[in-house]
N, C-alpha and C. Protein backbone atom coordinates (compact mmCIF):
# COMPACT_ATOMS: atom_id res chain seq x y z
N UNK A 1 6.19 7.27 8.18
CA UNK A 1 6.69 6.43 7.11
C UNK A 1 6.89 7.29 5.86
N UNK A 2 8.08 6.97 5.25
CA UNK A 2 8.58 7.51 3.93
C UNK A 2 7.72 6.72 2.68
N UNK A 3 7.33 7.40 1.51
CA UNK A 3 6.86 6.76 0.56
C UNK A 3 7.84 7.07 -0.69
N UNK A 4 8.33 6.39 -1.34
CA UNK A 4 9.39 7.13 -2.50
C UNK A 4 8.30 6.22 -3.65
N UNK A 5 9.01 7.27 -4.69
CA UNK A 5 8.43 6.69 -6.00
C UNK A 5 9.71 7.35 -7.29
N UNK A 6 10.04 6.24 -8.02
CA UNK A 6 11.63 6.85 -9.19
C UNK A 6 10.47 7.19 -10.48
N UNK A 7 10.98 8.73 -10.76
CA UNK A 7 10.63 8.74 -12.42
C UNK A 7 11.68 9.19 -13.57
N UNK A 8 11.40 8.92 -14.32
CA UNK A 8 12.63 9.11 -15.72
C UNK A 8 12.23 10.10 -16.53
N UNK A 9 11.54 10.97 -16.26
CA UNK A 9 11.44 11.96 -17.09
C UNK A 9 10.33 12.79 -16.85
N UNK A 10 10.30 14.24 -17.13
CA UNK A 10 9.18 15.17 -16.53
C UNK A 10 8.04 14.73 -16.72
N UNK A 11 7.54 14.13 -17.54
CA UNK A 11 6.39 13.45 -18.38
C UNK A 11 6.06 12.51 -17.19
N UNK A 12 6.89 11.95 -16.73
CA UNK A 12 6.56 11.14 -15.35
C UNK A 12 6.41 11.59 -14.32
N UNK A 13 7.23 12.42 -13.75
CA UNK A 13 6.89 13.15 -12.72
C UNK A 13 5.52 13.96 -12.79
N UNK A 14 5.16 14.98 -14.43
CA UNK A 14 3.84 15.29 -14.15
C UNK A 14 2.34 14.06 -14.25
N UNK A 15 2.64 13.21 -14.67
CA UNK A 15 1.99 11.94 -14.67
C UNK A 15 1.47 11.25 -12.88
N UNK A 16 2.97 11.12 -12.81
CA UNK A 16 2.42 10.86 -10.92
C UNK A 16 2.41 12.15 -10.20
N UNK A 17 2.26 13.19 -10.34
CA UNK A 17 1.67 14.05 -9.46
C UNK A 17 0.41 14.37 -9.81
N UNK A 18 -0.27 14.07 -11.20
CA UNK A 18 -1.65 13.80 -11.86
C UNK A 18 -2.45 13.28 -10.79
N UNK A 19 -1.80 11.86 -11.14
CA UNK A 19 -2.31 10.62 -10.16
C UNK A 19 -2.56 11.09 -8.60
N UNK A 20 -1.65 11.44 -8.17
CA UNK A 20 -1.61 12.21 -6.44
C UNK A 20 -2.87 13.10 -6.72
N UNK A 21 -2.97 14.17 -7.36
CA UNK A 21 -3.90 15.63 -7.55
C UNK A 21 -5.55 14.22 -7.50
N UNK A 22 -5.74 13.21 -8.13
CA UNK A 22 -7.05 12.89 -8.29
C UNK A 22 -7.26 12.47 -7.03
N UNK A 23 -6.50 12.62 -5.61
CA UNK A 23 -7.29 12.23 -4.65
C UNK A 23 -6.99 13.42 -3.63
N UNK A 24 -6.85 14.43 -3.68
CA UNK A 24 -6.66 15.87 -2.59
C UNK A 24 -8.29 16.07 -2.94
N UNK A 25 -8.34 16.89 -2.16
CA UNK A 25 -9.50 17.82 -1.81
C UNK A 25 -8.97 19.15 -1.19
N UNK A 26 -10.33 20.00 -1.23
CA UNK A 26 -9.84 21.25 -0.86
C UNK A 26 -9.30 21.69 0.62
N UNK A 27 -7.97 22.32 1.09
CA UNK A 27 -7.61 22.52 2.22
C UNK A 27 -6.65 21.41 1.91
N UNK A 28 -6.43 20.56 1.37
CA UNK A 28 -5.29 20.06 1.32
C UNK A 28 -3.69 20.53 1.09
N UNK A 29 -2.43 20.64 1.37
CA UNK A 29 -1.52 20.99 1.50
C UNK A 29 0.02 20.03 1.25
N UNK A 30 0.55 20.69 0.14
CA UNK A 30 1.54 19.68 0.03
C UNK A 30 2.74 20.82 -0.43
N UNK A 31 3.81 20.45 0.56
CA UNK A 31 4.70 21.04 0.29
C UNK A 31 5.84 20.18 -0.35
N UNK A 32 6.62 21.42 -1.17
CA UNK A 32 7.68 20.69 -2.02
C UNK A 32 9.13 21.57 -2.16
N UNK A 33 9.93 20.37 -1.52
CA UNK A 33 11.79 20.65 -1.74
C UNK A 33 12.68 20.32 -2.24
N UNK A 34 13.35 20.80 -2.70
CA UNK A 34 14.20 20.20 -3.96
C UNK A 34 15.05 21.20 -4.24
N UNK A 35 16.19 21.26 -4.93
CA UNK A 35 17.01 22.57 -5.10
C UNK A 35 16.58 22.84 -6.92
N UNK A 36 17.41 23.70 -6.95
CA UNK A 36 16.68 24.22 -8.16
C UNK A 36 17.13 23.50 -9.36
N UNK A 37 15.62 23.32 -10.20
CA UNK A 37 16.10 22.54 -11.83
C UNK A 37 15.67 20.91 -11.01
N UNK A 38 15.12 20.94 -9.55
CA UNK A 38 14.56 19.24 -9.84
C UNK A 38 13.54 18.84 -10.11
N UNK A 39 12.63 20.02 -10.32
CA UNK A 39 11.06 19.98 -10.76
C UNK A 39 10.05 19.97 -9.88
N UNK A 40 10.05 20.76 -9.18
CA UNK A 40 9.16 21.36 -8.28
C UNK A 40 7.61 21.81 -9.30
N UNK A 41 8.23 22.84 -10.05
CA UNK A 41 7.44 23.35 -10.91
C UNK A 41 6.64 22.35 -11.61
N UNK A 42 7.57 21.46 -12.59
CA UNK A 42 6.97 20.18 -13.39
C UNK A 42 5.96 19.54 -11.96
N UNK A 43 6.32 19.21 -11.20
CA UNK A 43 5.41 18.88 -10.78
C UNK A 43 4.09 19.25 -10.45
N UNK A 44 4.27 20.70 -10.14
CA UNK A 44 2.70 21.34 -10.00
C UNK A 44 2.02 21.08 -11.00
N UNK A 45 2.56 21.28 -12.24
CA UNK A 45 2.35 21.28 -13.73
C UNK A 45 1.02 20.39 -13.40
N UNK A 46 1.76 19.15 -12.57
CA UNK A 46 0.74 17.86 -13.08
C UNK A 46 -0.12 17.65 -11.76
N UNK A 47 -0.04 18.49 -10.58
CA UNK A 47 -1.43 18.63 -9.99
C UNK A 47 -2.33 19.31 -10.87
N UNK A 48 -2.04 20.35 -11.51
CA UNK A 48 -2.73 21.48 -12.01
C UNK A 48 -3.66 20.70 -12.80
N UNK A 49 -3.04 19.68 -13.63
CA UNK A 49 -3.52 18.73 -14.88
C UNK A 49 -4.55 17.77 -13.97
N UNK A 50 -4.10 17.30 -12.93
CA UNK A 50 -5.37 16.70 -12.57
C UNK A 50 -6.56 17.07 -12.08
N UNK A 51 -5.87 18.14 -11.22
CA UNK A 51 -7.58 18.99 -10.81
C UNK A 51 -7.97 19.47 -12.22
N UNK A 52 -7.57 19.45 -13.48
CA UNK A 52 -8.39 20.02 -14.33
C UNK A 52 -8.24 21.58 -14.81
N UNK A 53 -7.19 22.04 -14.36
CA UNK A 53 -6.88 23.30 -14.98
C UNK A 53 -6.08 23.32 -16.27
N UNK A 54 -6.69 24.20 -16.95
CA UNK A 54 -6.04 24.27 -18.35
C UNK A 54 -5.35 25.40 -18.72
N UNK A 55 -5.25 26.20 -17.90
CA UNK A 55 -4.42 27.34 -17.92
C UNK A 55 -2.75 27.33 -17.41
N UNK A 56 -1.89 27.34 -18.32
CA UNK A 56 -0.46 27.38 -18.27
C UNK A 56 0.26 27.34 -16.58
N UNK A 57 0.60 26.84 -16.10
CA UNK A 57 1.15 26.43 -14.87
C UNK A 57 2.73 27.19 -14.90
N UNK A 58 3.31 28.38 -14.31
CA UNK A 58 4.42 28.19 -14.13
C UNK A 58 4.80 28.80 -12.90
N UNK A 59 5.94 29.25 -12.59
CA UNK A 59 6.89 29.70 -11.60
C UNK A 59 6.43 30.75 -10.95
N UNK A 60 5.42 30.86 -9.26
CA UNK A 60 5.29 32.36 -9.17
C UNK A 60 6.28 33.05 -8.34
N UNK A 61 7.34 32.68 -8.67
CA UNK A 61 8.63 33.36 -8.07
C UNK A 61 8.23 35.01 -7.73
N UNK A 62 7.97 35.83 -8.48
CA UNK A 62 8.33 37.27 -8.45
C UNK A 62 6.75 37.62 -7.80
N UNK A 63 5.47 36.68 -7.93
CA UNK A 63 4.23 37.02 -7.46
C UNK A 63 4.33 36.21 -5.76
N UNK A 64 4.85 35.39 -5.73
CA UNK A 64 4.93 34.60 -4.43
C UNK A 64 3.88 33.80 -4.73
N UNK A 65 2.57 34.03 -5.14
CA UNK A 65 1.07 33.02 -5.20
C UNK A 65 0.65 33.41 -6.51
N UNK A 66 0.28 32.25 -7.04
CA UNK A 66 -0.39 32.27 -8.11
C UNK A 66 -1.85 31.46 -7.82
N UNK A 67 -2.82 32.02 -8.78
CA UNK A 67 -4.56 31.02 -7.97
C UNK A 67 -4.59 30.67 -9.70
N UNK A 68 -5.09 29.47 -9.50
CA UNK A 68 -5.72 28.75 -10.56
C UNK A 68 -6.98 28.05 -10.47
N UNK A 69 -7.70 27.75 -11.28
CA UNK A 69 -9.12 27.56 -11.02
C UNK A 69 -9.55 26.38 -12.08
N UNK A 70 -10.06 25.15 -11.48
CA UNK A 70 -10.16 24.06 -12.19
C UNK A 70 -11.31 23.33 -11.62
N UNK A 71 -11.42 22.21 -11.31
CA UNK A 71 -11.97 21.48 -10.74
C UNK A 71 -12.58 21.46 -9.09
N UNK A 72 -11.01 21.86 -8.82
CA UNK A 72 -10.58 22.35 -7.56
C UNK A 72 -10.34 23.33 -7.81
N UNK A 73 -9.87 24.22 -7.18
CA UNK A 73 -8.92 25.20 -6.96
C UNK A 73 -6.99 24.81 -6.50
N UNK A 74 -6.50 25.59 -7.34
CA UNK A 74 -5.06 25.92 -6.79
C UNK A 74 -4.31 26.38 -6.17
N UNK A 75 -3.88 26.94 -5.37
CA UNK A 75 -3.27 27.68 -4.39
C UNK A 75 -1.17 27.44 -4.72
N UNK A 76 -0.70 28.23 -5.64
CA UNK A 76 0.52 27.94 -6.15
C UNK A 76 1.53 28.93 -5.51
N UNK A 77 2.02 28.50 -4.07
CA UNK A 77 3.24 29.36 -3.88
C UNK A 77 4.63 29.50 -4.26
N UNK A 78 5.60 30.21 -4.11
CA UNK A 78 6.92 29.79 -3.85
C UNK A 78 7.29 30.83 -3.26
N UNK A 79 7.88 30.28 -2.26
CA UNK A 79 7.74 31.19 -1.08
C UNK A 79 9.94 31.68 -1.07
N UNK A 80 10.65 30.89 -2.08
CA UNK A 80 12.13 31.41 -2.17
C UNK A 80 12.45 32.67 -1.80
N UNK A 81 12.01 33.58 -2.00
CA UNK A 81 12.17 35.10 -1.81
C UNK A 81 11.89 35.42 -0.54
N UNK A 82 10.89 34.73 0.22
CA UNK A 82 10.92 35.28 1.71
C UNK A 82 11.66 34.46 2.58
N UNK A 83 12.99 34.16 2.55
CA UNK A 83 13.50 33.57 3.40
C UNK A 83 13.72 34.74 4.13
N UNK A 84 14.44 34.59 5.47
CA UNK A 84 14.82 35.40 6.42
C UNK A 84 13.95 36.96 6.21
N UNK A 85 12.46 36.67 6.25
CA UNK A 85 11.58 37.40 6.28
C UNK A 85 10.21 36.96 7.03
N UNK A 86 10.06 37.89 7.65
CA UNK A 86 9.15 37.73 9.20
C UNK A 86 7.34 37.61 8.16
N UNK A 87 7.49 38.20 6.87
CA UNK A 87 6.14 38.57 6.21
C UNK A 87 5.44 37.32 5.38
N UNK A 88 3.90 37.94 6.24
CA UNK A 88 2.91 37.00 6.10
C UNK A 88 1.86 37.75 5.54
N UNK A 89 1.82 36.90 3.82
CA UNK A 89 1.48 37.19 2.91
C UNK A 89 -0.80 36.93 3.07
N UNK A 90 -0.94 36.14 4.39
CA UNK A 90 -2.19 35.57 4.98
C UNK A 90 -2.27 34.44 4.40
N UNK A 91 -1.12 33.96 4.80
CA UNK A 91 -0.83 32.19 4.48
C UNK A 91 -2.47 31.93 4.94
N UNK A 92 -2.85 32.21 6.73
CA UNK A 92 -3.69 30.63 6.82
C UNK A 92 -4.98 31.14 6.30
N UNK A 93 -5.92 32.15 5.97
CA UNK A 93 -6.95 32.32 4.63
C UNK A 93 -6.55 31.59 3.64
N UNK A 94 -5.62 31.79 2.71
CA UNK A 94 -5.33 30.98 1.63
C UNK A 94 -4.83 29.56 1.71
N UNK A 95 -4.32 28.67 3.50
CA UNK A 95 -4.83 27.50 3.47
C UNK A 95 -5.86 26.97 3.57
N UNK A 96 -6.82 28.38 3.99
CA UNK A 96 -7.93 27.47 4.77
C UNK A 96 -9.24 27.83 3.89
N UNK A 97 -8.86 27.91 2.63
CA UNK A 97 -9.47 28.49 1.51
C UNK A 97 -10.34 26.90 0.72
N UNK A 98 -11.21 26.53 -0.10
CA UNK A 98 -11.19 25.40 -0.49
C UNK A 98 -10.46 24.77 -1.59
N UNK A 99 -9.12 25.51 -1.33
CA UNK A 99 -7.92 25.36 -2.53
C UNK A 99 -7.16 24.05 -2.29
N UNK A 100 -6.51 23.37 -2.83
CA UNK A 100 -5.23 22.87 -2.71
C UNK A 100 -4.27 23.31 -2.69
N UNK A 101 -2.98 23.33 -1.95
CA UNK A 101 -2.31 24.65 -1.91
C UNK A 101 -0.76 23.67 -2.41
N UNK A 102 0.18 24.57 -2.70
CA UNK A 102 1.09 23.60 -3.14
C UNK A 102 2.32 24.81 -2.90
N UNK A 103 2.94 24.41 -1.83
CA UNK A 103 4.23 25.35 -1.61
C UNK A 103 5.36 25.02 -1.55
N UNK A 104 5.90 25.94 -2.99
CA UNK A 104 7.61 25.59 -3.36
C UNK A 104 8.40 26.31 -2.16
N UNK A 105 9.34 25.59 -1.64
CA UNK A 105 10.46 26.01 -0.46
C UNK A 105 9.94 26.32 0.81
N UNK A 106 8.63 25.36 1.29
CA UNK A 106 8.36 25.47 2.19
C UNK A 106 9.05 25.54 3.45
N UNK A 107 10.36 25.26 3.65
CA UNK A 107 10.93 25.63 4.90
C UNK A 107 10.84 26.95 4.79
N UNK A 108 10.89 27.84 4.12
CA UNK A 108 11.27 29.49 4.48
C UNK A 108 9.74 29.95 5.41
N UNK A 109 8.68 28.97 4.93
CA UNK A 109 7.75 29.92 5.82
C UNK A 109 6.92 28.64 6.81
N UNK A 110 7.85 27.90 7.49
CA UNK A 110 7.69 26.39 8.55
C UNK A 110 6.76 27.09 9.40
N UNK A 111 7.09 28.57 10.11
CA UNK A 111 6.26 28.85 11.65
C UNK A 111 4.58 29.11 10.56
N UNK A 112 4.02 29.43 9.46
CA UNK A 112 2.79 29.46 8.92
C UNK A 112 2.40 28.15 8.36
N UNK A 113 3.16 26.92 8.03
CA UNK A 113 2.31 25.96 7.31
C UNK A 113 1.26 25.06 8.65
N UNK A 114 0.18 24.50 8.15
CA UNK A 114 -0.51 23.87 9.12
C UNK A 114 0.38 22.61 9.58
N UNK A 115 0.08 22.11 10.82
CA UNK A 115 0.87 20.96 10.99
C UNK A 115 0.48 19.30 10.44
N UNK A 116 -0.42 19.48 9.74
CA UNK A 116 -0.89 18.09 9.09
C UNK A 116 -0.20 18.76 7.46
N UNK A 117 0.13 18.18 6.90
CA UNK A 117 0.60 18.00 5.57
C UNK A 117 0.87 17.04 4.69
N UNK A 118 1.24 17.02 3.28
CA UNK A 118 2.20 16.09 2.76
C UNK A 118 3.49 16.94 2.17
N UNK A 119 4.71 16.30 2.94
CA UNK A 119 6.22 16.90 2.06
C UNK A 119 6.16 16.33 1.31
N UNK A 120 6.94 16.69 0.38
CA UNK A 120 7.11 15.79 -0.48
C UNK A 120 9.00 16.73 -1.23
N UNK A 121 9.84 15.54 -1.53
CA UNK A 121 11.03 15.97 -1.76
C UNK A 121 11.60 15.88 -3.27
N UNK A 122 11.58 16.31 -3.72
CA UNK A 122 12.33 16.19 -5.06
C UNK A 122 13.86 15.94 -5.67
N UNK A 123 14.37 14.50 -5.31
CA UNK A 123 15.93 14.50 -5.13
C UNK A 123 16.09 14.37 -6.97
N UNK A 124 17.52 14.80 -7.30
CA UNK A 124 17.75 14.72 -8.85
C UNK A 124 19.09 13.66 -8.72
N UNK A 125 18.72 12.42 -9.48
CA UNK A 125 19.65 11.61 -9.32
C UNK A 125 20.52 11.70 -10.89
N UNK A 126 19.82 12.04 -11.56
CA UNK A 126 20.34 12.63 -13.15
C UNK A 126 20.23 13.75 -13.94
N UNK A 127 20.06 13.91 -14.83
CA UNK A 127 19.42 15.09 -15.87
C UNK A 127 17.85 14.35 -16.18
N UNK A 128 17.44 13.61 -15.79
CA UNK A 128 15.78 12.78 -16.14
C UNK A 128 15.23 12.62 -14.34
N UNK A 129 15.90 11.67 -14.20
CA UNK A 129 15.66 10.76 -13.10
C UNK A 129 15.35 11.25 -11.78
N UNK A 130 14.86 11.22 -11.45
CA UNK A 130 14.50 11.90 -9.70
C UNK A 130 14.00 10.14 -9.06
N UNK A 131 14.08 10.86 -7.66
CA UNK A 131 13.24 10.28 -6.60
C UNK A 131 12.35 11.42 -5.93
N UNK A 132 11.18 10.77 -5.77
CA UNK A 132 10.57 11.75 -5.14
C UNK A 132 9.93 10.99 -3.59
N UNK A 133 10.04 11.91 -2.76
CA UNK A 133 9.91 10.69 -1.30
C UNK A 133 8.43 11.77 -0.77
N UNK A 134 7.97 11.39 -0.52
CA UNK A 134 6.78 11.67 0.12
C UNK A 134 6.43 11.22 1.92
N UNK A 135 6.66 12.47 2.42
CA UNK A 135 6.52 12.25 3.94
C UNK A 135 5.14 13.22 4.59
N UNK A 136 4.25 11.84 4.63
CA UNK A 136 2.74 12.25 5.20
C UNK A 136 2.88 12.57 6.44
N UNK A 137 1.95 13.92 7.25
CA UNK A 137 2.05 13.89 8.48
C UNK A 137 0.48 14.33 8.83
N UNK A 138 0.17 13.38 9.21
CA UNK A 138 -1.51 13.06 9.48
C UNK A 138 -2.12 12.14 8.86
N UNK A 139 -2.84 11.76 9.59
CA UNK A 139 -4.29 10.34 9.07
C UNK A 139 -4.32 10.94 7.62
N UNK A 140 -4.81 11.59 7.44
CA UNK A 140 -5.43 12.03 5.81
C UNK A 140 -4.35 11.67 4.89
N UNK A 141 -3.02 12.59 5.25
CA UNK A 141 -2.11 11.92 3.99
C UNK A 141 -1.44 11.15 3.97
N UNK A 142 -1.31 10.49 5.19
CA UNK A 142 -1.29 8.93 5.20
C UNK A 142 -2.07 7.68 4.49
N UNK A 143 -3.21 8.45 4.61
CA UNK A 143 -4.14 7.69 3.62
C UNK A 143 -3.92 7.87 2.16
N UNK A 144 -3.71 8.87 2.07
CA UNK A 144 -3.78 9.46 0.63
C UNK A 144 -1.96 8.66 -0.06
N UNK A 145 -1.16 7.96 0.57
CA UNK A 145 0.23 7.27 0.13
C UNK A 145 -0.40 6.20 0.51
N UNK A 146 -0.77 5.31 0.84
CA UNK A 146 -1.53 4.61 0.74
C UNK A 146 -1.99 4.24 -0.58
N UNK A 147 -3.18 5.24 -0.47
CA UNK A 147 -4.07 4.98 -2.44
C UNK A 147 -3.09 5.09 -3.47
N UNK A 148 -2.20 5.60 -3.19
CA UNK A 148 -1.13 5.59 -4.19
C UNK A 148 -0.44 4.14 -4.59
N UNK A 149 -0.53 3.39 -3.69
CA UNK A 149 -0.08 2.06 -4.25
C UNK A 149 1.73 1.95 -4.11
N UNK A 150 2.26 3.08 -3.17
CA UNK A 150 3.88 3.13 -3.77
C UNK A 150 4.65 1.99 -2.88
C-alpha cells in the first residue's frame, strides 16, 4: 500500500519528515527519489530535526555519506555519483550500524539496500507543493505509515 501526504512548502515537508524521524529507530532505512530541486535534502533537514541533531544538514554529494549524531544517529547518503558503478562504499556496516540511514537516489545502489525499507518519493507538483508517497516494504514500516495517520 501507497501512503501519500501534499505539502506547500519546505517548512512542511521538513515538519512531516520531523513527525516520520519521531518514530524510526536505529537500523532503520528510508530511501528517497525525486529529481533534482524536489527536496530530498529539505527533507533530511527534518529527520535530522527530529532525531535531535543540531548540526547543519546538507548535500553529501561530493562525500557520498555524511554521519550526524543526535538522539539517534544519522546515516546521510547520496549515492548520485555512483551510478553505473560496481563500488561499495560498506553500505551493509553502515546499515547495520544503530543509525538511521537515509539514501538520496537510492536506485543507483538497489543490489546493496536491505530488502525491508521505507521509499519514499518526492513528486514536485509546483515551485512549493510536492506529494510525497511513501511505499513501506515490511511489517515495521508498515507500521510506522500507519502511526502517521496519512
Amino acid at each position: 500500500m501507497t501512503y501519500q501526504i501534499k505539502v506547500n512548502s519546505p517548512k512542511e515537508t521538513e515538519e512531516f519528515a520531523a513527525r516520520l524521524a519521531a518514530l524510526l529507530q536505529g537500523q532503520d532505512i528510508l530511501t528517497l527519489e525525486g529529481d533534482l530541486g524536489a527536496g530530498k535534502t529539505t527533507f533530511t533537514k527534518g529527520i535530522a530535526k527530529g532525531l535531535g541533531i543540531t548540526r547543519t544538514v546538507n548535500s553529501p554529494t561530493f562525500q557520498i555519506v555524511k554521519q550526524y549524531e543526535g538522539k539517534l544517529a544519522l546515516n546521510h547518503f547520496d549515492v548520485y555519483r555512483l551510478e553505473h558503478s560496481d563500488e561499495d562504499i560498506g553500505f551493509d556496516e553502515l546499515f547495520l550500524s544503530e543509525a538511521v540511514s537515509v539514501v538520496e537516489w537510492a536506485k543507483f545502489i538497489e543490489e546493496y539496500l536491505p530488502e525491508e525499507r521505507l521509499e519514499i518519493i518526492i513528486l514536485r507538483h509546483s515551485e512549493d507543493e510536492r506529494l510525497i508517497e511513501l511505499n513501506p516494504i515490511g511489517k515495521r514500516y508498515e507500521t510506522i505509515c500507519k502511526e502517521l495517520k496519512l
